[in-house]
PDB file of N, CA and C in Angstrom:
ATOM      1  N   UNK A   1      90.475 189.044 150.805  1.00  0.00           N
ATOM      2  CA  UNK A   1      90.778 187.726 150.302  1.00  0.00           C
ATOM      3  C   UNK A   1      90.555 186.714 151.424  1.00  0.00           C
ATOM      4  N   UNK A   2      89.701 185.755 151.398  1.00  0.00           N
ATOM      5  CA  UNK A   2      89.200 184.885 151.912  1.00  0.00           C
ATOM      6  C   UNK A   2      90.755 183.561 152.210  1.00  0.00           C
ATOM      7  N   UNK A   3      90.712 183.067 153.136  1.00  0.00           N
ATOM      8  CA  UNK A   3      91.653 182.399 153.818  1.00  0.00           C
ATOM      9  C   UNK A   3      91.506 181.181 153.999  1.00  0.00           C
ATOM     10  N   UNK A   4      91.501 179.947 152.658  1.00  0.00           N
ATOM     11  CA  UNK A   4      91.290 178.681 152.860  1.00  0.00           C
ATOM     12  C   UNK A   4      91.878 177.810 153.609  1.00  0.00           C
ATOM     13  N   UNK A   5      91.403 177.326 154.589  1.00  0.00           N
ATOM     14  CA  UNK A   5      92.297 175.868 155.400  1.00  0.00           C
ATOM     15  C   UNK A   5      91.794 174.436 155.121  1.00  0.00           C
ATOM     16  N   UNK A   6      92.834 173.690 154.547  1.00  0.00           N
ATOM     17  CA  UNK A   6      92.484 172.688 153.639  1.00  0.00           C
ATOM     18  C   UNK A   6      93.135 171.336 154.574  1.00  0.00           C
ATOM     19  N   UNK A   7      93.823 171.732 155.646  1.00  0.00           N
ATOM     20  CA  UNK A   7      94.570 170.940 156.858  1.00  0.00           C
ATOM     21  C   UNK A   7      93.942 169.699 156.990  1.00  0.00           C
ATOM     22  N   UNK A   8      92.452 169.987 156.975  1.00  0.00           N
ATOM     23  CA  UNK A   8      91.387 168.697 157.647  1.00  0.00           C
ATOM     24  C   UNK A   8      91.386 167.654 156.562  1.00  0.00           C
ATOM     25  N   UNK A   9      91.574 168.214 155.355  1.00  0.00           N
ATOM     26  CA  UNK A   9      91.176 167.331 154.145  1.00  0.00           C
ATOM     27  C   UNK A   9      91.640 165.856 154.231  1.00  0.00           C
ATOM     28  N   UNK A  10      91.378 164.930 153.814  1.00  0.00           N
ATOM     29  CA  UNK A  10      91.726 163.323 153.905  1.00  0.00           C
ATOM     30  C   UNK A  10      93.108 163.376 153.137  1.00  0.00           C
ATOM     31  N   UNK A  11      93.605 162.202 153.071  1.00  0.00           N
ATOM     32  CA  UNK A  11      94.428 161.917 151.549  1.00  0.00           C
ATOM     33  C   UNK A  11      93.874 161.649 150.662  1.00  0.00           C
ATOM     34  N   UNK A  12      92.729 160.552 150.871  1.00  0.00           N
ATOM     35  CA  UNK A  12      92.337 160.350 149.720  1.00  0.00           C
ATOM     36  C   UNK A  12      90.833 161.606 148.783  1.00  0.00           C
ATOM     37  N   UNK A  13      90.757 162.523 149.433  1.00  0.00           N
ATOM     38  CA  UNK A  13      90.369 163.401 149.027  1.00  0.00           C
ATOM     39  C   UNK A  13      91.524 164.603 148.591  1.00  0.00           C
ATOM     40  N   UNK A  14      92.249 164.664 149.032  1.00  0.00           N
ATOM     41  CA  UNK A  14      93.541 165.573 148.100  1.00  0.00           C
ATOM     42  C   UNK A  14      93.830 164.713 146.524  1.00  0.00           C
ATOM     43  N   UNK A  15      93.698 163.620 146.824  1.00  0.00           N
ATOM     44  CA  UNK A  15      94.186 162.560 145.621  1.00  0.00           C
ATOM     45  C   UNK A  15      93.325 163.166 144.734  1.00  0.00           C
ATOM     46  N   UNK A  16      91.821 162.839 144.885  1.00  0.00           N
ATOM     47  CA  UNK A  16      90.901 163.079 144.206  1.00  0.00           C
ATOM     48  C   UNK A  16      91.039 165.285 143.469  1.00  0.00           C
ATOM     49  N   UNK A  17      91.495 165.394 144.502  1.00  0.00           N
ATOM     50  CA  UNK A  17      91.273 167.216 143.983  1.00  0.00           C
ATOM     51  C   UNK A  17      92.638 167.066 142.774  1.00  0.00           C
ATOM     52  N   UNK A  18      93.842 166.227 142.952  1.00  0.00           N
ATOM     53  CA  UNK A  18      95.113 165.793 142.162  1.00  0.00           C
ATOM     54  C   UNK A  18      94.304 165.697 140.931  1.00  0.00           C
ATOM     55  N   UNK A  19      93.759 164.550 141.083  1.00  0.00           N
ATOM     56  CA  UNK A  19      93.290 163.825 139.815  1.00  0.00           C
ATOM     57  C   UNK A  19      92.310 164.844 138.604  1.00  0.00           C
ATOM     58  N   UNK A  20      91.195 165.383 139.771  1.00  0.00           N
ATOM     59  CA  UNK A  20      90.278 166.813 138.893  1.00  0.00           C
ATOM     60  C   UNK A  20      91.204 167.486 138.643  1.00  0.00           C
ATOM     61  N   UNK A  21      92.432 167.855 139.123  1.00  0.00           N
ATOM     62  CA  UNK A  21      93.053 169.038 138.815  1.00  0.00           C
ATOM     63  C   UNK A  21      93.437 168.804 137.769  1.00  0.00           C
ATOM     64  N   UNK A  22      94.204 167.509 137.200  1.00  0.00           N
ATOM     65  CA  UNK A  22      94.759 167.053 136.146  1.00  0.00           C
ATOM     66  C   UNK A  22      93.680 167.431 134.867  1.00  0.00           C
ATOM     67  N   UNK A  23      92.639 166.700 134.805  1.00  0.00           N
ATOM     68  CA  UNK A  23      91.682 166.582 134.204  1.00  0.00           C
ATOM     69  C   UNK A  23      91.053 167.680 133.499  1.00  0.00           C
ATOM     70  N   UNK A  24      91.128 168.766 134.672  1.00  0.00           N
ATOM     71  CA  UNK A  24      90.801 170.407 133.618  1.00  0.00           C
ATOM     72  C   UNK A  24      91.732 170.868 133.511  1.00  0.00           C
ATOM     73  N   UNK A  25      93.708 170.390 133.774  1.00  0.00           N
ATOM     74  CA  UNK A  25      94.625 170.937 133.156  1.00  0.00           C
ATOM     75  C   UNK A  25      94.517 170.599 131.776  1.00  0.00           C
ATOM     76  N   UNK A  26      93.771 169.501 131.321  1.00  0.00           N
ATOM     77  CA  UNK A  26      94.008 168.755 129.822  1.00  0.00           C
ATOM     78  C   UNK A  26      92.825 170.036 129.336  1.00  0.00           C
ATOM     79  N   UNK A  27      91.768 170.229 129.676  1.00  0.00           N
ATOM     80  CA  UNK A  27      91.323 170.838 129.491  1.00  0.00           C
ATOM     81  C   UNK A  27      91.462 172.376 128.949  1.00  0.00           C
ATOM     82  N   UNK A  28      92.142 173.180 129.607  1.00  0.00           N
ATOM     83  CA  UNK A  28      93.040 174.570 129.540  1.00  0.00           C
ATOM     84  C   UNK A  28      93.456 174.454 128.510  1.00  0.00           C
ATOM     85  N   UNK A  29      94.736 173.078 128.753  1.00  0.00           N
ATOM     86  CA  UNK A  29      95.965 173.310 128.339  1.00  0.00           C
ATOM     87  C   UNK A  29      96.005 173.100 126.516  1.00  0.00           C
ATOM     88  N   UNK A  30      94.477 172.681 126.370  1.00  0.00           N
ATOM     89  CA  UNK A  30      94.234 172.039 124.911  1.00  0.00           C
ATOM     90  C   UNK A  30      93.504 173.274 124.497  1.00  0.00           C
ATOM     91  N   UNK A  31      92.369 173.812 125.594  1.00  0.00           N
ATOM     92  CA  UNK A  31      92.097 174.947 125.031  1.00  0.00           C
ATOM     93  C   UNK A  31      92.840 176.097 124.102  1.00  0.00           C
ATOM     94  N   UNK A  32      94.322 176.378 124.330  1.00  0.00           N
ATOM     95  CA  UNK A  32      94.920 177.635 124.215  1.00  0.00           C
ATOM     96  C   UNK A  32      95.625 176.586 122.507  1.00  0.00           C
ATOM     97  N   UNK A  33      95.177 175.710 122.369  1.00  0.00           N
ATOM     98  CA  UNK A  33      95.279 175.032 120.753  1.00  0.00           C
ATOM     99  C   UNK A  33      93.845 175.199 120.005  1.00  0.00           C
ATOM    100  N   UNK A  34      93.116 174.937 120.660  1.00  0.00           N
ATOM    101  CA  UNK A  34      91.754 175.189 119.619  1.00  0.00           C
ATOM    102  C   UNK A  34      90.913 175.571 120.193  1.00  0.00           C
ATOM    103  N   UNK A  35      90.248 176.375 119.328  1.00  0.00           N
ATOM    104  CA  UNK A  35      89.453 177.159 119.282  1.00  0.00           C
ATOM    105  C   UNK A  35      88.054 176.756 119.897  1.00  0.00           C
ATOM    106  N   UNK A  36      87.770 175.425 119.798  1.00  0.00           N
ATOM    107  CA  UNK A  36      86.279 175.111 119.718  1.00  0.00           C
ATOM    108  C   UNK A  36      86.129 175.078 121.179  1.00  0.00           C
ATOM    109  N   UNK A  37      87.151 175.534 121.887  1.00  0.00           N
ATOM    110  CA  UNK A  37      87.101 175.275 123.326  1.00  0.00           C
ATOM    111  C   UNK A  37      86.984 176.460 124.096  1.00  0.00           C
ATOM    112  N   UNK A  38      85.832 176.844 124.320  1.00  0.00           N
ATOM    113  CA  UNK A  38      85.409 178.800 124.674  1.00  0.00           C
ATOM    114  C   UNK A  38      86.445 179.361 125.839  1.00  0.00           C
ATOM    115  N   UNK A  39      86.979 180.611 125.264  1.00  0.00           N
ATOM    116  CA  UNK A  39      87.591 181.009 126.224  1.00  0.00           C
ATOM    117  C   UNK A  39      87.397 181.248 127.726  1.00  0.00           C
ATOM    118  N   UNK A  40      86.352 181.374 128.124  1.00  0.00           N
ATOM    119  CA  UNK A  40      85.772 181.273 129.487  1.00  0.00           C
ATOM    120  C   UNK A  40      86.096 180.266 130.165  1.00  0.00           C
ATOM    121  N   UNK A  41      85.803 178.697 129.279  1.00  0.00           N
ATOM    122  CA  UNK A  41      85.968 177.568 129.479  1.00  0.00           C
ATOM    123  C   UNK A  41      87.690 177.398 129.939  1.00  0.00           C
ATOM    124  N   UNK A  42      88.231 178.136 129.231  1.00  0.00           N
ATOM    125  CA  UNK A  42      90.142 177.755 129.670  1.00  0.00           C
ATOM    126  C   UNK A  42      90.154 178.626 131.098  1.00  0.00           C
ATOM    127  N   UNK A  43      89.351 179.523 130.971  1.00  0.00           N
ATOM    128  CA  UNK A  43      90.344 180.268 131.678  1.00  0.00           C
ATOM    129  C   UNK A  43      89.221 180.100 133.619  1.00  0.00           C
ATOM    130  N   UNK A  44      88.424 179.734 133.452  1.00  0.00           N
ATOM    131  CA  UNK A  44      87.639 178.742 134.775  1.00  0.00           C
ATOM    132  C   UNK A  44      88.335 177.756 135.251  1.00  0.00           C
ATOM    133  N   UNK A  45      88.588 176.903 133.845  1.00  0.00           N
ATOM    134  CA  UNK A  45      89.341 175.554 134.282  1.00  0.00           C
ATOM    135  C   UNK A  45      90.862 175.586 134.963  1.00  0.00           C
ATOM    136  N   UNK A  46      91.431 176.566 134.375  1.00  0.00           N
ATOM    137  CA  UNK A  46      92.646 176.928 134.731  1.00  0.00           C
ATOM    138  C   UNK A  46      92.701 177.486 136.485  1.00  0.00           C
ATOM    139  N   UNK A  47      91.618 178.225 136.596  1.00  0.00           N
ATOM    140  CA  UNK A  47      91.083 178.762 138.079  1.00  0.00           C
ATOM    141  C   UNK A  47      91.349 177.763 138.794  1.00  0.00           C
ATOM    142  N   UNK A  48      90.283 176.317 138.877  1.00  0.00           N
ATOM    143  CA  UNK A  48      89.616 175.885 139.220  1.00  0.00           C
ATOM    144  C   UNK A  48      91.111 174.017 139.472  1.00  0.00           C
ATOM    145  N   UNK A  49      91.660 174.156 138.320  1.00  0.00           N
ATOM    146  CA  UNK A  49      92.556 173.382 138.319  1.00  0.00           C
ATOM    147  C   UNK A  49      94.109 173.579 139.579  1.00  0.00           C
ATOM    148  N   UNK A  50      94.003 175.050 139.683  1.00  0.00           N
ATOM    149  CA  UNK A  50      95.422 175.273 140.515  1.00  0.00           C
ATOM    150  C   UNK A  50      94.913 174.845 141.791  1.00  0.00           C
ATOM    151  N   UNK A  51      93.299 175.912 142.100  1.00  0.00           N
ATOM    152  CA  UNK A  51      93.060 175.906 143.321  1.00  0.00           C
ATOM    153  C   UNK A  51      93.309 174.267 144.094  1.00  0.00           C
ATOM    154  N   UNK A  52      92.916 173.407 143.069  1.00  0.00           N
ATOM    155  CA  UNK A  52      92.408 172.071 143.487  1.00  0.00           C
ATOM    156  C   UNK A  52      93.812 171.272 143.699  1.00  0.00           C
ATOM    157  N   UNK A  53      94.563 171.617 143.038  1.00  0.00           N
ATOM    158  CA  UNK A  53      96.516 171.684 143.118  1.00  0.00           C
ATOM    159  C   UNK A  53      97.032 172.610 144.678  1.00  0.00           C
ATOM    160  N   UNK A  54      96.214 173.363 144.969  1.00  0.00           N
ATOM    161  CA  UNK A  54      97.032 174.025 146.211  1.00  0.00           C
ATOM    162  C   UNK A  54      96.464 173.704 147.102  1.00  0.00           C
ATOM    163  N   UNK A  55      95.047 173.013 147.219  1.00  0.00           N
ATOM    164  CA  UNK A  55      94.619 172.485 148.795  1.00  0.00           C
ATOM    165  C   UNK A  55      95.180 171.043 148.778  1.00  0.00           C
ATOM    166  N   UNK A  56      95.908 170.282 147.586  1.00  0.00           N
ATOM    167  CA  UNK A  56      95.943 168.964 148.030  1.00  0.00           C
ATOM    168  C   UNK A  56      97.309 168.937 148.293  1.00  0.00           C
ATOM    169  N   UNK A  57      98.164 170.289 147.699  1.00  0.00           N
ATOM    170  CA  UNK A  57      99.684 169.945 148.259  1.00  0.00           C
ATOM    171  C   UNK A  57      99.618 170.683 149.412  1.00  0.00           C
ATOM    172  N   UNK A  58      98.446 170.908 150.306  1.00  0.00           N
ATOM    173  CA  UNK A  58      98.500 171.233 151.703  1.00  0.00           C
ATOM    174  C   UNK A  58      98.868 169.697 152.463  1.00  0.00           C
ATOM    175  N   UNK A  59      98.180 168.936 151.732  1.00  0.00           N
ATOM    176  CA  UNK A  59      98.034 167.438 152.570  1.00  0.00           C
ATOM    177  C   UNK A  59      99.210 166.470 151.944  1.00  0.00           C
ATOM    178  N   UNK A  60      99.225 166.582 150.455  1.00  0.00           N
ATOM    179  CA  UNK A  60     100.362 165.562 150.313  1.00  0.00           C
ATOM    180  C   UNK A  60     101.733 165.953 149.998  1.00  0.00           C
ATOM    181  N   UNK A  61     102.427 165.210 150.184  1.00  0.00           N
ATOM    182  CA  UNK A  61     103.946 165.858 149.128  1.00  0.00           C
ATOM    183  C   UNK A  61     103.853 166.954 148.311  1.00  0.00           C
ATOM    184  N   UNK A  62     104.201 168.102 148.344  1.00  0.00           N
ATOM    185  CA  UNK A  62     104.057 169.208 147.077  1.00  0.00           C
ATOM    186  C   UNK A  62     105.392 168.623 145.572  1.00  0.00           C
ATOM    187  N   UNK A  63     105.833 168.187 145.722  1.00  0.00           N
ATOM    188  CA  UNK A  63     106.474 167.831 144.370  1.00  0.00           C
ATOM    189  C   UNK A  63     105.799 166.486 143.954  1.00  0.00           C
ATOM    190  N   UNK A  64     105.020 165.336 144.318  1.00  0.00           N
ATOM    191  CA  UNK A  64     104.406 164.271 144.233  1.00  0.00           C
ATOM    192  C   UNK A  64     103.344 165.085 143.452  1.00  0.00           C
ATOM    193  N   UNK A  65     102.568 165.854 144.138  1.00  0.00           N
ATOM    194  CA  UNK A  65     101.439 166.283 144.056  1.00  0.00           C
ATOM    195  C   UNK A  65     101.321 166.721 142.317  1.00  0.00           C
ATOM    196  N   UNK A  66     102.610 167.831 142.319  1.00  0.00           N
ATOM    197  CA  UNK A  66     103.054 168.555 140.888  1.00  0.00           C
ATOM    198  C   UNK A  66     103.247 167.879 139.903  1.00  0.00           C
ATOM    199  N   UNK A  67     103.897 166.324 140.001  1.00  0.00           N
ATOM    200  CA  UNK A  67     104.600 165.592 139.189  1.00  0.00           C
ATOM    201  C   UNK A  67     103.450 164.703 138.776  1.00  0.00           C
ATOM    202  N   UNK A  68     102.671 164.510 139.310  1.00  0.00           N
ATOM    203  CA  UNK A  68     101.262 163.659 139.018  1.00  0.00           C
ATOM    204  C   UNK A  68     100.210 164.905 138.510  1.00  0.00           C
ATOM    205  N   UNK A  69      99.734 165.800 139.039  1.00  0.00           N
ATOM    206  CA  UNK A  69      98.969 166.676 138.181  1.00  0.00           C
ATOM    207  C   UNK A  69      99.767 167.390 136.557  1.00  0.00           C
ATOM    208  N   UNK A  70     101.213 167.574 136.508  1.00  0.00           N
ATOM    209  CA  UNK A  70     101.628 167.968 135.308  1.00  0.00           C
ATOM    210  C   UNK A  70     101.990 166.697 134.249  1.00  0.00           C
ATOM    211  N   UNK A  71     102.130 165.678 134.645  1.00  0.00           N
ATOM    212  CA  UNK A  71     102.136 164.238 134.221  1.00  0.00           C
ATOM    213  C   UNK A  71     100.899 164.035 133.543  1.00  0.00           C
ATOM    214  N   UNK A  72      99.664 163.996 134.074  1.00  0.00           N
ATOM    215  CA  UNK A  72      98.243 163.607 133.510  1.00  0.00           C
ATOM    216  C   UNK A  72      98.303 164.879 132.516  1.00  0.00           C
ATOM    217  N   UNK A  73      98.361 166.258 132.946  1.00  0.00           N
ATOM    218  CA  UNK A  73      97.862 166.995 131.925  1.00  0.00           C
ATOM    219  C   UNK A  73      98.950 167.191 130.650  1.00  0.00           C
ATOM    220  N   UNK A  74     100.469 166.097 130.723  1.00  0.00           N
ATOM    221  CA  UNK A  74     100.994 166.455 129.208  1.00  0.00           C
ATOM    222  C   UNK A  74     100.299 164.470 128.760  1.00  0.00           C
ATOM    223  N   UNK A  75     100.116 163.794 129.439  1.00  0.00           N
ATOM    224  CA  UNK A  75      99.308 162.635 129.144  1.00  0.00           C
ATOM    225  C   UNK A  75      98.383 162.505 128.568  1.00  0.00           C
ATOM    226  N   UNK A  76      97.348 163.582 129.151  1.00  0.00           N
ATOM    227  CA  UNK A  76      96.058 163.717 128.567  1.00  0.00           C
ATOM    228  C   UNK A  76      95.963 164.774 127.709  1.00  0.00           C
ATOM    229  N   UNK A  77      97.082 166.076 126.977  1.00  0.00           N
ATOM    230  CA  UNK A  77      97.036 166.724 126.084  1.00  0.00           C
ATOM    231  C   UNK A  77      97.536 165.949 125.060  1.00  0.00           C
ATOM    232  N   UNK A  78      98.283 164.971 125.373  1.00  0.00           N
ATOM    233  CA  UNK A  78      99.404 164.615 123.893  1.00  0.00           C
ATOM    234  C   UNK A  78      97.968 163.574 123.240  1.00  0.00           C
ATOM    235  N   UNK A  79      96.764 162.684 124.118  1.00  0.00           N
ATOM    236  CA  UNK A  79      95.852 161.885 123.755  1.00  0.00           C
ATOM    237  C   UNK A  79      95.241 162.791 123.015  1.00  0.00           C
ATOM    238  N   UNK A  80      94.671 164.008 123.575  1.00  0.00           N
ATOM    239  CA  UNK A  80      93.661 164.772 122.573  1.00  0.00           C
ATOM    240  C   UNK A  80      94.921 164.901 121.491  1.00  0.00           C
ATOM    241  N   UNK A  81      95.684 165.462 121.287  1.00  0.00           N
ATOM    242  CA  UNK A  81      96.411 165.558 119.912  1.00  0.00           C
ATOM    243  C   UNK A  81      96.377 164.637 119.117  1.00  0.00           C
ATOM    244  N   UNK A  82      96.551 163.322 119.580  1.00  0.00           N
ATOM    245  CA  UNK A  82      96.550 162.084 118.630  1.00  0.00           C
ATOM    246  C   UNK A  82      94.640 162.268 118.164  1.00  0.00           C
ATOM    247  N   UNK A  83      93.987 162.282 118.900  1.00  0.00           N
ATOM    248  CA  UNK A  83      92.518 162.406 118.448  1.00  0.00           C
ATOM    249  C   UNK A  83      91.868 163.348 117.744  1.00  0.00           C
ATOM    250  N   UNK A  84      92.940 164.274 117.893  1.00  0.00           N
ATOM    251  CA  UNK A  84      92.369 166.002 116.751  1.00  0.00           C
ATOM    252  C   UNK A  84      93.097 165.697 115.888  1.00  0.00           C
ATOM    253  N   UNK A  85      94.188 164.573 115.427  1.00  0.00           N
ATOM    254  CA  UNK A  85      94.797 165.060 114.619  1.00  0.00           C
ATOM    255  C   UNK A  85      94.798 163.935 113.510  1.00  0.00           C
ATOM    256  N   UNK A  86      93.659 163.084 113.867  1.00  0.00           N
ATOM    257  CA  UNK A  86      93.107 161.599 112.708  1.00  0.00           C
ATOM    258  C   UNK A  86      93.912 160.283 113.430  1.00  0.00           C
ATOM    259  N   UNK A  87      93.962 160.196 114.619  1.00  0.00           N
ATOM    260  CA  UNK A  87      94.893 159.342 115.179  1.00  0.00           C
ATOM    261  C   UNK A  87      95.997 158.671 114.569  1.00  0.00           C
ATOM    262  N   UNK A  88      97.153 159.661 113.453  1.00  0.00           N
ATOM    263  CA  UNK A  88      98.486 159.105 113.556  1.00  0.00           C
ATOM    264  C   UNK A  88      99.363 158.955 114.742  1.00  0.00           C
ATOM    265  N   UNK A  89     100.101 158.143 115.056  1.00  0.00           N
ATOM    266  CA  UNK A  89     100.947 158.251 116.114  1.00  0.00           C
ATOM    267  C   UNK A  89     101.820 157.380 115.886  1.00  0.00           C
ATOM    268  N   UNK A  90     102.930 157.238 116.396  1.00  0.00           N
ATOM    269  CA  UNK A  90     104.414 155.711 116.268  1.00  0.00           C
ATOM    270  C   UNK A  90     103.975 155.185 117.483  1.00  0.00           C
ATOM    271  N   UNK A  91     104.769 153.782 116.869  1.00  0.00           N
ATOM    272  CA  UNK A  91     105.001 152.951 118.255  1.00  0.00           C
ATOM    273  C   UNK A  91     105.563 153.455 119.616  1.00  0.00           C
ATOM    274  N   UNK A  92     106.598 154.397 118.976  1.00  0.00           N
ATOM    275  CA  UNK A  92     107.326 154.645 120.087  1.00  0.00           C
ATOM    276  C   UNK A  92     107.154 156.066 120.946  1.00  0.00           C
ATOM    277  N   UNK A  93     105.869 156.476 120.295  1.00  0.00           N
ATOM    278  CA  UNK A  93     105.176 157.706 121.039  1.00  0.00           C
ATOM    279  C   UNK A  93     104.205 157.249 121.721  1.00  0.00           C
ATOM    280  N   UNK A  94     103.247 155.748 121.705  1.00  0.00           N
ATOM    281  CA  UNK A  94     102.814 154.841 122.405  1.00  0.00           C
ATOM    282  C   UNK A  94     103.713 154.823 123.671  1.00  0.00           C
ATOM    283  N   UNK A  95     104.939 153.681 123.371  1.00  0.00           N
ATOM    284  CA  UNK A  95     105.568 153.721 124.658  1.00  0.00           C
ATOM    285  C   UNK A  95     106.312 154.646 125.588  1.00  0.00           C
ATOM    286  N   UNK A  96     106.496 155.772 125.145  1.00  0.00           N
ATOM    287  CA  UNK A  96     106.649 156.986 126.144  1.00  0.00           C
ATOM    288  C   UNK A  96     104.828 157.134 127.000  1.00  0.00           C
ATOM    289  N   UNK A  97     104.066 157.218 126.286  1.00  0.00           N
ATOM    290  CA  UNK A  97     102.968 157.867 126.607  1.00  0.00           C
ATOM    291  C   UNK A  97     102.653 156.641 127.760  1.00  0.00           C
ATOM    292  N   UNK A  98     103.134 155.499 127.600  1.00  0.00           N
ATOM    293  CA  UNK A  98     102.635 154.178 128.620  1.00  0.00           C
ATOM    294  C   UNK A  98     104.071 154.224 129.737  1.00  0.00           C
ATOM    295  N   UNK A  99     104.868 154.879 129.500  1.00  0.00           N
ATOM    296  CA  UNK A  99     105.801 154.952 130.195  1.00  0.00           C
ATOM    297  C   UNK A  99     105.648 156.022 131.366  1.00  0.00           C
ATOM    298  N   UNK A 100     105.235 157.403 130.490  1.00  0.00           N
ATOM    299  CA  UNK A 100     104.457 158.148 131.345  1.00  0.00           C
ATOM    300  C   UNK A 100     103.280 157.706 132.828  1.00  0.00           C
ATOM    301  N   UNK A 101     103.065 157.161 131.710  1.00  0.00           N
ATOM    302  CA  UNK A 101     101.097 156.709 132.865  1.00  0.00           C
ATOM    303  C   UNK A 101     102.094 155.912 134.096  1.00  0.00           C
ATOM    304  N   UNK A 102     103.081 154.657 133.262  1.00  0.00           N
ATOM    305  CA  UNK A 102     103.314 154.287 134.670  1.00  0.00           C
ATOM    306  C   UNK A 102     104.395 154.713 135.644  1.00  0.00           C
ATOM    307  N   UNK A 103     104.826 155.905 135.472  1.00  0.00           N
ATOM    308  CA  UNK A 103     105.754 156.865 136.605  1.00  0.00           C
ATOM    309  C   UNK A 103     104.412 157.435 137.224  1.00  0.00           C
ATOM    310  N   UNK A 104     103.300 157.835 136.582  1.00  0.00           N
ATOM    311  CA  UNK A 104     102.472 158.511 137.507  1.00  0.00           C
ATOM    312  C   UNK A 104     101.905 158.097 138.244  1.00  0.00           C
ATOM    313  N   UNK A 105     101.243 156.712 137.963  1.00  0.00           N
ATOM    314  CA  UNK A 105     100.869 155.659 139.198  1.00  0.00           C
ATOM    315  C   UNK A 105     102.061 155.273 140.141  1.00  0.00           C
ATOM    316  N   UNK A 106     102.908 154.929 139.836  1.00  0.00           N
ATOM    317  CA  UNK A 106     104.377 154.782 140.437  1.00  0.00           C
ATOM    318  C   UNK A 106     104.097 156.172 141.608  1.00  0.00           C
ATOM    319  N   UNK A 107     104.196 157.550 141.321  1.00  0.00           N
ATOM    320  CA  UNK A 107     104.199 158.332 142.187  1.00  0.00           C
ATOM    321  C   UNK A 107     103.478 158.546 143.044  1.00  0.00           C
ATOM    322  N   UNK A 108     102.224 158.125 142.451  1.00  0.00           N
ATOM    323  CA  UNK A 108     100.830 157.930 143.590  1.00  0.00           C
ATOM    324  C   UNK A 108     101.059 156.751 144.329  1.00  0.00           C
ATOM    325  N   UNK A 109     101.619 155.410 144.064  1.00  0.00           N
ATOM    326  CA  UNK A 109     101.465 154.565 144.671  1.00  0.00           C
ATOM    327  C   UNK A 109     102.522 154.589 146.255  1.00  0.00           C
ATOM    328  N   UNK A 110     103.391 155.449 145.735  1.00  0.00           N
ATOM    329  CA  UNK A 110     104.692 155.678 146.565  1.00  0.00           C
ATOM    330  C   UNK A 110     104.540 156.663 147.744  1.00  0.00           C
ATOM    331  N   UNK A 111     104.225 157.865 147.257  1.00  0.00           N
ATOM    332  CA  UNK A 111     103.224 158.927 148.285  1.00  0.00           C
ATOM    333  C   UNK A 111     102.893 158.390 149.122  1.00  0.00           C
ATOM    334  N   UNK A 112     102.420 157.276 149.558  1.00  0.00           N
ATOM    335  CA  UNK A 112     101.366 156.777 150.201  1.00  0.00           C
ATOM    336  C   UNK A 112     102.635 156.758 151.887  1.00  0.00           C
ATOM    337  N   UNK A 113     101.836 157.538 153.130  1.00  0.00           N
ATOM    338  CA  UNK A 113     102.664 157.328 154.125  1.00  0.00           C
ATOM    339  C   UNK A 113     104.083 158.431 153.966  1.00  0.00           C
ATOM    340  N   UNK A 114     104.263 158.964 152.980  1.00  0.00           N
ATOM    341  CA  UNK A 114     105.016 160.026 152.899  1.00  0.00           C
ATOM    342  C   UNK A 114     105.093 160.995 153.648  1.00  0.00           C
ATOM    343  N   UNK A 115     105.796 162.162 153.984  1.00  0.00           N
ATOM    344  CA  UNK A 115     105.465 163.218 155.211  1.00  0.00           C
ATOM    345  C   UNK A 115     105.511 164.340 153.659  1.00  0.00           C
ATOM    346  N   UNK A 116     104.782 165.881 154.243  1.00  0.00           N
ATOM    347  CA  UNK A 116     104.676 166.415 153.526  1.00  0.00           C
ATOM    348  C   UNK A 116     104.911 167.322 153.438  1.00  0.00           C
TER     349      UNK A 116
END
């Protein structure tokens, strides 16, 4: 087993591995709901999503890190649901979902200068 050191990485390149990580968590995490989404496809993304989660909580906050990558991916699963599902939704599943987004910028914005 090969021995990654991720020490050198920037912040704003951990941010960025945060953000992909999020992005194919929505991915996975929608996969294991439908079908049209090839199993190979979940289970790469899922690979590919932690790894990118464990070199950036080398560099930033590890609970910042968690709370912003599991944030986007119930953010960006609950969007595909409203979109697979003929876009019903309430007002007030709107404002959680905008309430969401802004704790997660909130957490990124705060990180900033944090020790880790």
């Amino acid at each position: 087993m090969a021995v990654i050191m991720d020490k050198g990485i920037s912040e704003a390149r951990a941010w960025t591995y945060v953000i992909l990580g999020g992005l194919l968590e929505i991915v996975w995490a929608s996969g294991f709901k439908y079908e049209s989404i090839n199993g190979l496809v979940v289970l790469v993304s899922l690979l590919i999503s932690f790894d990118l989660i464990i070199r950036a909580a080398k560099v930033l906050p590890v609970g910042t890190v968690y709370a912003v990558f599991a944030g986007m991916g119930t953010l960006g699963t609950t969007i595909v649901e409203i979109v697979m599902s003929g876009g019903a939704v309430s007002a007030l599943r709107i404002i959680f979902i905008l309430l969401l987004l802004a704790c997660i910028i909130g957490l990124k914005l705060s990180a900033k200068g944090s020790e880790a």
